[in-house]
PDB file of N, CA and C in Angstrom:
ATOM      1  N   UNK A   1     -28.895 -17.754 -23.429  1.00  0.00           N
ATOM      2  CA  UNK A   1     -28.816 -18.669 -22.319  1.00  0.00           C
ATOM      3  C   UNK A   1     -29.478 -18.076 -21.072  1.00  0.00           C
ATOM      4  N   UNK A   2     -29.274 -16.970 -20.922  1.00  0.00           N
ATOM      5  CA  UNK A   2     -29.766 -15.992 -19.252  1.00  0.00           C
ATOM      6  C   UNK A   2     -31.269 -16.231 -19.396  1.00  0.00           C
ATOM      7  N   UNK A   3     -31.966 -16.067 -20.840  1.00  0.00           N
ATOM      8  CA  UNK A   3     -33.176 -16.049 -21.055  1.00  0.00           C
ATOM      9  C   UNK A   3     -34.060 -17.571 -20.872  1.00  0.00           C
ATOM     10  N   UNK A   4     -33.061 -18.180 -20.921  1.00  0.00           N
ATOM     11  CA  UNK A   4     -33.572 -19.849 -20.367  1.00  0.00           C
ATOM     12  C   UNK A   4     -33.347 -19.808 -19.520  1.00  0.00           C
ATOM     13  N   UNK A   5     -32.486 -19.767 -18.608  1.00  0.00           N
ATOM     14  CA  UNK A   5     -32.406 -19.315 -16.978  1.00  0.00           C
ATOM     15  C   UNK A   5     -33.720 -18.920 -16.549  1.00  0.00           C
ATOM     16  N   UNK A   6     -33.756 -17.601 -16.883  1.00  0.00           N
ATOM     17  CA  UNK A   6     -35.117 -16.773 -16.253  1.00  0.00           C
ATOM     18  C   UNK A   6     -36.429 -17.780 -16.556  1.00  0.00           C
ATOM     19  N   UNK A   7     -36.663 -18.119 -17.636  1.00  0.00           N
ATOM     20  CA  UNK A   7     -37.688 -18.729 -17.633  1.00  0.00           C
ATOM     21  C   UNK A   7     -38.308 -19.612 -17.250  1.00  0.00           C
ATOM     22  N   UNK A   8     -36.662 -20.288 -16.155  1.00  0.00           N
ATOM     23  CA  UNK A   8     -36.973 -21.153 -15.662  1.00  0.00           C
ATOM     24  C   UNK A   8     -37.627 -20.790 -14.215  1.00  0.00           C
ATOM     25  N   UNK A   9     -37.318 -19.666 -14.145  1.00  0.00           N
ATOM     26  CA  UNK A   9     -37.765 -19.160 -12.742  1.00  0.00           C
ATOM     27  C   UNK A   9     -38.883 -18.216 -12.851  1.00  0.00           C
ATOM     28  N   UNK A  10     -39.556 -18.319 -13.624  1.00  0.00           N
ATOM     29  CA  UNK A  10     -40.853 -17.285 -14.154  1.00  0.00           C
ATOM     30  C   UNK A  10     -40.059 -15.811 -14.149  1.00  0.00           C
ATOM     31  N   UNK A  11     -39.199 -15.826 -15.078  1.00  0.00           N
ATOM     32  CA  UNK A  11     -38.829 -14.283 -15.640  1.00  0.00           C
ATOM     33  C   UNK A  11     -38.438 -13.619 -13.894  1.00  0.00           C
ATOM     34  N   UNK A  12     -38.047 -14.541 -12.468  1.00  0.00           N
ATOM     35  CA  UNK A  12     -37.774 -13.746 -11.674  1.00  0.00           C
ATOM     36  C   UNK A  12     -36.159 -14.409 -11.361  1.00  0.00           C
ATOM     37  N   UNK A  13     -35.433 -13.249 -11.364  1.00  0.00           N
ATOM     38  CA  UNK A  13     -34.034 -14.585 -11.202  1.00  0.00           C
ATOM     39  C   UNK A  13     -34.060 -15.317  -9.544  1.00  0.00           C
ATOM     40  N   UNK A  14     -33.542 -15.761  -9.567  1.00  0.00           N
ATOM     41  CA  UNK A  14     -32.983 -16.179  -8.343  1.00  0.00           C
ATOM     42  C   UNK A  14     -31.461 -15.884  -7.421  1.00  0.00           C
ATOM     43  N   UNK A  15     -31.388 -15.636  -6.257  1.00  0.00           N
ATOM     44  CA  UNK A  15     -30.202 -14.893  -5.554  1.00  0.00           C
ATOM     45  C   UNK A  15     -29.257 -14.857  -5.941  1.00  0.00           C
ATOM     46  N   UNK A  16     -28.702 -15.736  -6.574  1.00  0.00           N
ATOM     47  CA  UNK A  16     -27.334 -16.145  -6.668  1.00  0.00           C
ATOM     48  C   UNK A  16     -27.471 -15.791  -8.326  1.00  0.00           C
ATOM     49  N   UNK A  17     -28.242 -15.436  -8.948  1.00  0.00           N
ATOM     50  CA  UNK A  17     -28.542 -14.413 -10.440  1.00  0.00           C
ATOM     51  C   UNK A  17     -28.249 -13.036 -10.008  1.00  0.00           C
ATOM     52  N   UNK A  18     -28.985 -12.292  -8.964  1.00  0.00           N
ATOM     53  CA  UNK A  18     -28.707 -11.088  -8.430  1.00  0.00           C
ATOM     54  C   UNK A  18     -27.691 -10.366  -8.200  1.00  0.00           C
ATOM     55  N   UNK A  19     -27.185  -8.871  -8.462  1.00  0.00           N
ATOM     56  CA  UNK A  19     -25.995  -8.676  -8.274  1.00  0.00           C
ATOM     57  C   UNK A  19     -26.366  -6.787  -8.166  1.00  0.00           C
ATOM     58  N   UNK A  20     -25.799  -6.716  -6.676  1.00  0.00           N
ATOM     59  CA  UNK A  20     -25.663  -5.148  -6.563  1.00  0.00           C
ATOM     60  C   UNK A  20     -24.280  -4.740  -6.492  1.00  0.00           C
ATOM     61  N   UNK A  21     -23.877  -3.065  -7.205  1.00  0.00           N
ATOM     62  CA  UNK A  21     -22.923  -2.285  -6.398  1.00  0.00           C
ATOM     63  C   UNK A  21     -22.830  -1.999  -5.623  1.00  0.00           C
ATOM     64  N   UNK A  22     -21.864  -1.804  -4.834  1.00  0.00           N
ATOM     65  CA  UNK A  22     -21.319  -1.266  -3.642  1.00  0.00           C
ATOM     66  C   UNK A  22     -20.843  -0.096  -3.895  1.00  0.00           C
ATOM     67  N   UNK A  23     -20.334   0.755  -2.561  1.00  0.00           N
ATOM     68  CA  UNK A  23     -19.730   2.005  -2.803  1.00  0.00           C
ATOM     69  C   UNK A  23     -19.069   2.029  -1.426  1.00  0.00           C
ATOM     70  N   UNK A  24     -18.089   2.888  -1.339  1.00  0.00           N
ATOM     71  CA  UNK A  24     -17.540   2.910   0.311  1.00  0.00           C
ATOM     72  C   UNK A  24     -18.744   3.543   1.196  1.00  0.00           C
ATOM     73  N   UNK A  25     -19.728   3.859   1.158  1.00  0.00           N
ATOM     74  CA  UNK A  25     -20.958   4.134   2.033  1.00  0.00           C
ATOM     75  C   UNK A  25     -21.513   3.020   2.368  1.00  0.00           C
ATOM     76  N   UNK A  26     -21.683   2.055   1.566  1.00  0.00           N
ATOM     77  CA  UNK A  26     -22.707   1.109   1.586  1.00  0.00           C
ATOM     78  C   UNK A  26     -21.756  -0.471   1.565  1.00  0.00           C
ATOM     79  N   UNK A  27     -21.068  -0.646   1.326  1.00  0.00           N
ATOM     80  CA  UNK A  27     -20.450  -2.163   1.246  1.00  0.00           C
ATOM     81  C   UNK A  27     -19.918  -2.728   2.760  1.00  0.00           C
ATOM     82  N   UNK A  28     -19.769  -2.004   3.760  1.00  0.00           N
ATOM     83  CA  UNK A  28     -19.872  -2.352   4.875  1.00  0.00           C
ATOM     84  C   UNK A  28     -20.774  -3.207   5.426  1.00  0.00           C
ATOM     85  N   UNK A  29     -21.891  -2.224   5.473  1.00  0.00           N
ATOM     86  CA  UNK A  29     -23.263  -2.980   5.982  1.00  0.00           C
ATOM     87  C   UNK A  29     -24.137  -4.432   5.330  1.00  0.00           C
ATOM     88  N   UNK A  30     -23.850  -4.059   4.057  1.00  0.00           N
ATOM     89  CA  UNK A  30     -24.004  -5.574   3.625  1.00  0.00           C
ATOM     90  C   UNK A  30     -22.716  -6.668   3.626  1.00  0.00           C
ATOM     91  N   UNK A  31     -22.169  -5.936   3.582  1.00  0.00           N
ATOM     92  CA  UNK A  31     -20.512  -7.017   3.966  1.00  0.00           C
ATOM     93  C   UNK A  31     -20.709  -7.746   5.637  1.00  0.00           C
ATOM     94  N   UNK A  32     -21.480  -7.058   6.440  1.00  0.00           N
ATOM     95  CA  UNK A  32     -21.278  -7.564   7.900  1.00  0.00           C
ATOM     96  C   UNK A  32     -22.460  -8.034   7.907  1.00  0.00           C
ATOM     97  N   UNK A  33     -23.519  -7.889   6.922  1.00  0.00           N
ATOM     98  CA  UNK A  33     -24.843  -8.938   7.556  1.00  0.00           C
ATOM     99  C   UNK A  33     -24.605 -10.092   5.930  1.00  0.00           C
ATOM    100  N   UNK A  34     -23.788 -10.151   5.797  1.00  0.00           N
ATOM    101  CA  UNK A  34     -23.001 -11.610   4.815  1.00  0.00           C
ATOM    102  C   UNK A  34     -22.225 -12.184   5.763  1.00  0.00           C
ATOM    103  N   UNK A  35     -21.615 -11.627   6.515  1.00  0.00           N
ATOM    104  CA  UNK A  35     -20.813 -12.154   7.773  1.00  0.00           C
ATOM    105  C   UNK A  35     -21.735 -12.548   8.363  1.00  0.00           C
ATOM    106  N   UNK A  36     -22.325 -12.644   8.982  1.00  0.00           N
ATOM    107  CA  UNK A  36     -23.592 -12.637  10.149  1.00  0.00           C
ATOM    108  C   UNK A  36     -24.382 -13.596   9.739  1.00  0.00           C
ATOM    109  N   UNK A  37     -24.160 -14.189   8.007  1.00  0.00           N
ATOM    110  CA  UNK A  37     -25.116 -15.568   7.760  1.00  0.00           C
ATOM    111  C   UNK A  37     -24.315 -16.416   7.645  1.00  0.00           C
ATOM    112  N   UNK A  38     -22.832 -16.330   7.732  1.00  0.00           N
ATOM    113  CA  UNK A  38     -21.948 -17.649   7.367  1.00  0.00           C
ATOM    114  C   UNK A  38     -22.629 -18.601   8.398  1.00  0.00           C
ATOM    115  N   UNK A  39     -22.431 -19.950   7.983  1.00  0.00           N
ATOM    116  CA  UNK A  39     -22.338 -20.755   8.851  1.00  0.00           C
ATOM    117  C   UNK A  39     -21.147 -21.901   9.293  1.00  0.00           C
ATOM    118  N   UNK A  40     -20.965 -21.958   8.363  1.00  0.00           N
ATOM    119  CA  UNK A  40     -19.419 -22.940   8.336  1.00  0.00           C
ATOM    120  C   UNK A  40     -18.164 -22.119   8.414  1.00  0.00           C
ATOM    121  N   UNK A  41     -18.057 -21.431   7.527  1.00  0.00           N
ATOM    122  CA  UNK A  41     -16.638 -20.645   7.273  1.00  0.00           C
ATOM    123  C   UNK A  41     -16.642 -18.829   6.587  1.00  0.00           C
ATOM    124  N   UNK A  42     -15.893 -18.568   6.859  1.00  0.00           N
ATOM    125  CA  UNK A  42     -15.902 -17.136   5.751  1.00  0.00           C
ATOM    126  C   UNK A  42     -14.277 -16.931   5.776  1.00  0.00           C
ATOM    127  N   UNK A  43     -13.949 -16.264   4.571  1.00  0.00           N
ATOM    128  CA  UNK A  43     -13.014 -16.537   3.826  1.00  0.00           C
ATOM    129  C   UNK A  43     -13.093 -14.847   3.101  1.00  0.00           C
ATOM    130  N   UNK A  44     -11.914 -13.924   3.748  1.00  0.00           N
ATOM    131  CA  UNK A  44     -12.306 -12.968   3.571  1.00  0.00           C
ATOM    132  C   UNK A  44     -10.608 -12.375   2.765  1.00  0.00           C
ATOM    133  N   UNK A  45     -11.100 -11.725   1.386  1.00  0.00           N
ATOM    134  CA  UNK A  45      -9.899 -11.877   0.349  1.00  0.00           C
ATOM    135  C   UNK A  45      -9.663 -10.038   0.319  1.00  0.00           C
ATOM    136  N   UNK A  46      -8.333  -9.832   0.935  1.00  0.00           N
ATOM    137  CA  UNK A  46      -8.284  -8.222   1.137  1.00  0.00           C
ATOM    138  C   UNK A  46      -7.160  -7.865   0.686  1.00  0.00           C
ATOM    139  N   UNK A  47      -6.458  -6.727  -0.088  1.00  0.00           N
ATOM    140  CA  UNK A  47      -5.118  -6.508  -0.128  1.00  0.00           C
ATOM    141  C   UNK A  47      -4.743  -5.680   0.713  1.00  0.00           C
ATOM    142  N   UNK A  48      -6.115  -4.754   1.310  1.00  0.00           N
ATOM    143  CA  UNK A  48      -5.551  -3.739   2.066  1.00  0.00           C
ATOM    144  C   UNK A  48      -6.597  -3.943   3.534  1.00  0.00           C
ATOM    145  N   UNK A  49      -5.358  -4.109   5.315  1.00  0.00           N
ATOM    146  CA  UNK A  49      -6.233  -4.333   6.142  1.00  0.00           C
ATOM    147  C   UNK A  49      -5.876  -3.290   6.859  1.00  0.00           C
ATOM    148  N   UNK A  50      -6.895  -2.151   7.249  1.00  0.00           N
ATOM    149  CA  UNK A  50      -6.347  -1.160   8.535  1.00  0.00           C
ATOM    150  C   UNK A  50      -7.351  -1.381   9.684  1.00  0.00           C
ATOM    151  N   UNK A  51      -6.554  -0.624  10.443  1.00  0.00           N
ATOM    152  CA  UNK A  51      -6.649  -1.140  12.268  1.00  0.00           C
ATOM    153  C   UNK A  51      -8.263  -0.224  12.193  1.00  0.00           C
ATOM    154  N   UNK A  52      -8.597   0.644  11.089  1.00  0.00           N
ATOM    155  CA  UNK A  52      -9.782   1.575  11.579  1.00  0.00           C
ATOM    156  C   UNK A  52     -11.404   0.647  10.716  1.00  0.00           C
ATOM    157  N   UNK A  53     -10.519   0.309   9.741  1.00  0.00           N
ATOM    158  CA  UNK A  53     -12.119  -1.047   8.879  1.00  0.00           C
ATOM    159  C   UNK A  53     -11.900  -2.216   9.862  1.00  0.00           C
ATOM    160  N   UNK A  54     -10.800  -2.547  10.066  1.00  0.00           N
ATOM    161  CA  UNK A  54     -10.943  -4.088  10.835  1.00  0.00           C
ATOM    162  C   UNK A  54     -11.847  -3.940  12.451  1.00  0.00           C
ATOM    163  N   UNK A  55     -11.734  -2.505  12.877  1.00  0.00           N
ATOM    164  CA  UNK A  55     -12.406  -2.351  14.286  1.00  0.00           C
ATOM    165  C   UNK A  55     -13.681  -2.756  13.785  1.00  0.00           C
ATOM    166  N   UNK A  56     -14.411  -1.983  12.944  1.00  0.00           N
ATOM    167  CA  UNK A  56     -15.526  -1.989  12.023  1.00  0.00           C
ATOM    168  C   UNK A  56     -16.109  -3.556  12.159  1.00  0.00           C
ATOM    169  N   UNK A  57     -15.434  -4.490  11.935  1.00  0.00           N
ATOM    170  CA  UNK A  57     -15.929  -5.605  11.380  1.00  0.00           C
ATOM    171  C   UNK A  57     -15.639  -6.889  12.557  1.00  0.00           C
ATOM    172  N   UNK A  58     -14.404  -6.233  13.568  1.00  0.00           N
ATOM    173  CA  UNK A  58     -14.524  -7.331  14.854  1.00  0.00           C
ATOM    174  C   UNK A  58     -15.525  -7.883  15.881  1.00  0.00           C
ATOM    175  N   UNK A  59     -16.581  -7.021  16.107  1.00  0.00           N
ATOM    176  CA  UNK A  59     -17.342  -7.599  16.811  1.00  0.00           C
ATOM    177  C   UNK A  59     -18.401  -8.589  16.302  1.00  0.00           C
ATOM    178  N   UNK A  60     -18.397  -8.492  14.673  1.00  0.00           N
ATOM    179  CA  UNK A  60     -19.524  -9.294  14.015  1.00  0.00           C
ATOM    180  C   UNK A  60     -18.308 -10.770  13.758  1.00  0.00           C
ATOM    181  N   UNK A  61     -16.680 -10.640  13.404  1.00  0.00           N
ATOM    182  CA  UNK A  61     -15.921 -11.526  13.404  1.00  0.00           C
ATOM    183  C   UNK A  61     -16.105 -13.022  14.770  1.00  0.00           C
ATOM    184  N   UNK A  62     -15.774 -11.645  15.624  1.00  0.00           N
ATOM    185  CA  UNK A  62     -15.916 -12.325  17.232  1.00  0.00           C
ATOM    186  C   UNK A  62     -17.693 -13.119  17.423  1.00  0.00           C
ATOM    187  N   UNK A  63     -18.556 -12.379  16.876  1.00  0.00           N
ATOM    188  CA  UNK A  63     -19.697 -13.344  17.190  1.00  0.00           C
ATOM    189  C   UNK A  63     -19.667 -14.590  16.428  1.00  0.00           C
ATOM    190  N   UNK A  64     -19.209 -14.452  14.656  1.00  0.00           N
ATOM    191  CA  UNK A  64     -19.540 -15.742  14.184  1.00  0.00           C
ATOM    192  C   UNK A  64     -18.526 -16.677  14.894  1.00  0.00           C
ATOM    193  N   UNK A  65     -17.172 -16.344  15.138  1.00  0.00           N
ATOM    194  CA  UNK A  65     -16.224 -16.996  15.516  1.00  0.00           C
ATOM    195  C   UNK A  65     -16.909 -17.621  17.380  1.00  0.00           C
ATOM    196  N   UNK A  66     -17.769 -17.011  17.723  1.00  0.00           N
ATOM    197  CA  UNK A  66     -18.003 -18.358  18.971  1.00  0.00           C
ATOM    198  C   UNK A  66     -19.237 -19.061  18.684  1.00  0.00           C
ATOM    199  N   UNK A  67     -19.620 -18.876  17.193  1.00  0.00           N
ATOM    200  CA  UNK A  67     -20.562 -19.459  17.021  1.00  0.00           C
ATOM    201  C   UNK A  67     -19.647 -20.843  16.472  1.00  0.00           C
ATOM    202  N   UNK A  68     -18.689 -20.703  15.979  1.00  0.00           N
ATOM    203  CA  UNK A  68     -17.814 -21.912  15.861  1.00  0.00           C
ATOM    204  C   UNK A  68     -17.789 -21.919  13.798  1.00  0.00           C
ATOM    205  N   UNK A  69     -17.858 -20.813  13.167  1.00  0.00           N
ATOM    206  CA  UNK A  69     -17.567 -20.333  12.078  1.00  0.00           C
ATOM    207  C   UNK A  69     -16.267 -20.174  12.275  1.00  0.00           C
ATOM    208  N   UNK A  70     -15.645 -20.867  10.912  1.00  0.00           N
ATOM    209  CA  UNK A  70     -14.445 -20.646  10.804  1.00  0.00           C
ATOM    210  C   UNK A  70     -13.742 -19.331   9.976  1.00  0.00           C
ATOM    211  N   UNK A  71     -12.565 -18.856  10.118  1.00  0.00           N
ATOM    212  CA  UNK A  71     -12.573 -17.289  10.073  1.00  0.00           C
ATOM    213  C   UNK A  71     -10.929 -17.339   9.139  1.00  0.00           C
ATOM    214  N   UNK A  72     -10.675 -17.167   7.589  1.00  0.00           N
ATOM    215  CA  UNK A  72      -9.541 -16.868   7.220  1.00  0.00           C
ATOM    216  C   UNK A  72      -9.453 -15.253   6.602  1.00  0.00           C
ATOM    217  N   UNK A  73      -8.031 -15.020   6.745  1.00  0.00           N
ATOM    218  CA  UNK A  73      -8.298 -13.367   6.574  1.00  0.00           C
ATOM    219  C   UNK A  73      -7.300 -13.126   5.509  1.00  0.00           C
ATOM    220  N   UNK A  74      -7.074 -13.625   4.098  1.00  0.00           N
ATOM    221  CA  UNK A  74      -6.006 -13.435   3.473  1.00  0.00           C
ATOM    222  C   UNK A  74      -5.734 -12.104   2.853  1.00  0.00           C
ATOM    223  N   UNK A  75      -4.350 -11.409   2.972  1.00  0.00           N
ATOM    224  CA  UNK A  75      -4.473  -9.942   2.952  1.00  0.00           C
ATOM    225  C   UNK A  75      -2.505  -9.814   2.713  1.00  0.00           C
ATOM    226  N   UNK A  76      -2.361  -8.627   1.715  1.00  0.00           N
ATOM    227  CA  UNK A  76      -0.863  -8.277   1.659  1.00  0.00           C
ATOM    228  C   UNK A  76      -0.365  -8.273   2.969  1.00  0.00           C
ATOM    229  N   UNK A  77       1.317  -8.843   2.650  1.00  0.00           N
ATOM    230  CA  UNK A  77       2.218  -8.802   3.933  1.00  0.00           C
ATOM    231  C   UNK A  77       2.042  -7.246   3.933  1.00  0.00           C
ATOM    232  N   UNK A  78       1.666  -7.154   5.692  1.00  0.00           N
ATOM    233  CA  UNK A  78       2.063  -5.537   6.245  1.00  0.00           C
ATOM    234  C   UNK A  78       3.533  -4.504   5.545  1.00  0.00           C
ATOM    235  N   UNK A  79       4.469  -5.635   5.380  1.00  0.00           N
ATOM    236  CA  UNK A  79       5.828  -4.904   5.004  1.00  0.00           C
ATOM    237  C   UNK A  79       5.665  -4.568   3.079  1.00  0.00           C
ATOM    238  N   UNK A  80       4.763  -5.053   2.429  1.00  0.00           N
ATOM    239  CA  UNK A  80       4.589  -4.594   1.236  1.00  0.00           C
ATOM    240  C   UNK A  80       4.123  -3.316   1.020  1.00  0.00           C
ATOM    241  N   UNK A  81       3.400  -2.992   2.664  1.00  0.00           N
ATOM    242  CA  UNK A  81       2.191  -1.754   1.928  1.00  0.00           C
ATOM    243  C   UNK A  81       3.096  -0.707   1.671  1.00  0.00           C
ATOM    244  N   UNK A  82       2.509   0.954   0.979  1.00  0.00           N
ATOM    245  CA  UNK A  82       2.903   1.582   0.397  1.00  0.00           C
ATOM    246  C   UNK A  82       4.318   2.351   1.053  1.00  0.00           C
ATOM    247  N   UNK A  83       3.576   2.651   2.470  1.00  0.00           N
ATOM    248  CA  UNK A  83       4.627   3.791   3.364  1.00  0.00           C
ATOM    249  C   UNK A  83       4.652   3.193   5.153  1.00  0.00           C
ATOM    250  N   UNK A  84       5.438   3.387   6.029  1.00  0.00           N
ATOM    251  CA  UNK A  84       5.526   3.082   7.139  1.00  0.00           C
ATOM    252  C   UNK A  84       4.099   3.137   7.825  1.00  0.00           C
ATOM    253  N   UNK A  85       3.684   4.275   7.824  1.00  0.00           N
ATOM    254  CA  UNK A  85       2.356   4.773   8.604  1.00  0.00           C
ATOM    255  C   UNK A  85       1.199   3.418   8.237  1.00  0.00           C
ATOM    256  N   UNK A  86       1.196   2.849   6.988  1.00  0.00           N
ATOM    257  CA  UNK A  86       0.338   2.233   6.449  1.00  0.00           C
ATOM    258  C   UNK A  86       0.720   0.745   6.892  1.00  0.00           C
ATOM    259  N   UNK A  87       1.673   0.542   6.791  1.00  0.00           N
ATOM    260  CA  UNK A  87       2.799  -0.735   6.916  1.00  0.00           C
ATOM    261  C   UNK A  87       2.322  -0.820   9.117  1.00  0.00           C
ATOM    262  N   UNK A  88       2.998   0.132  10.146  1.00  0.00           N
ATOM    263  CA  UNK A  88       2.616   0.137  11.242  1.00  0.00           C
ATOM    264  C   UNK A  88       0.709  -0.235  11.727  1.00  0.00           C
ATOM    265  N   UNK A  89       0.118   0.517  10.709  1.00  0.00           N
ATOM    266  CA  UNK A  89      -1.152  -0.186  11.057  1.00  0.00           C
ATOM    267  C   UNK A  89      -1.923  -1.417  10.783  1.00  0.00           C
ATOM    268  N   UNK A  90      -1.271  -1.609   9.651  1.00  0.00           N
ATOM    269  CA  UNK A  90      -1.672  -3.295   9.070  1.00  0.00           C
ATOM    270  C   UNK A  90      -0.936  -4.110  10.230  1.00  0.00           C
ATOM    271  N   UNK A  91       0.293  -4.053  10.546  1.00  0.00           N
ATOM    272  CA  UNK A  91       0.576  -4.914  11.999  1.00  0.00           C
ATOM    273  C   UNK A  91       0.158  -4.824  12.868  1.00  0.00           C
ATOM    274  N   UNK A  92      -0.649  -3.813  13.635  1.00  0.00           N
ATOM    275  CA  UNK A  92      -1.598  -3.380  14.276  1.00  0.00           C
ATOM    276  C   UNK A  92      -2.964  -4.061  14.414  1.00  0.00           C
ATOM    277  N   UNK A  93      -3.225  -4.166  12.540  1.00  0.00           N
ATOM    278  CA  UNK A  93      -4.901  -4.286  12.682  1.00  0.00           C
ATOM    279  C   UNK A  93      -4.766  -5.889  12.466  1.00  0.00           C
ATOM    280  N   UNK A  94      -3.554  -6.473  12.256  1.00  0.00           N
ATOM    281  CA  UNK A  94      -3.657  -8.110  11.986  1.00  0.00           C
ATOM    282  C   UNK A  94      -3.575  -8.270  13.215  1.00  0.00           C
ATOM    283  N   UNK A  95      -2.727  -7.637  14.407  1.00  0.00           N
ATOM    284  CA  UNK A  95      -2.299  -8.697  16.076  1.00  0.00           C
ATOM    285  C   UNK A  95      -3.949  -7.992  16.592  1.00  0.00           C
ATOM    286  N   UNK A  96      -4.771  -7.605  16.247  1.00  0.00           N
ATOM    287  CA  UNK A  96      -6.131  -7.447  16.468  1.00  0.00           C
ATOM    288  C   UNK A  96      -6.858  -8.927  16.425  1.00  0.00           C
ATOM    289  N   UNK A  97      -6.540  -9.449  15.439  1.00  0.00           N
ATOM    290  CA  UNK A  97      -6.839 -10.518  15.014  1.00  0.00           C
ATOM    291  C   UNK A  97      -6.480 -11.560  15.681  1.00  0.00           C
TER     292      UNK A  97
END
């Protein structure tokens, strides 16, 4: 089937065929210029939110958001996470929000 795909596109796939890894070096930067093309909405699916990645990613939040992009942040209740220290900053990095 992939091979009828491709052929439909002269053996080159097309974007939404494409697929890179990430690594904690690198998934940032393409994570915030994916942010940076929403236009309607972004819809961002996390189990784990700290006050030091969420700084990371507020000012590109804050631009789409006055561009009038809509912004959901679904993520474990703070009181699930593992230990206090972890639990205190997820309440932290959500009233950021």
């Amino acid at each position: 089937m992939m091979t009828s795909i491709l052929r439909k596109f002269n053996n080159t796939p097309p974007d939404f065929l494409k697929t890179k890894l990430f690594n904690e070096s690198t998934f940032y930067a393409a994570f915030i210029k994916d942010l940076s093309g929403c236009g309607a909405e972004a819809i961002i699916e996390s189990p784990f939110i700290t006050s030091k990645r969420l700084a990371l990613l507020l000012p590109t939040l804050s631009k789409i958001k006055s561009k009038g992009v809509k912004i959901a942040v679904n993520t474990r209740d703070p009181y699930e996470q593992d230990n206090q220290i972890s639990r205190t900053d997820a309440y932290k990095a959500l009233a950021s929000l």
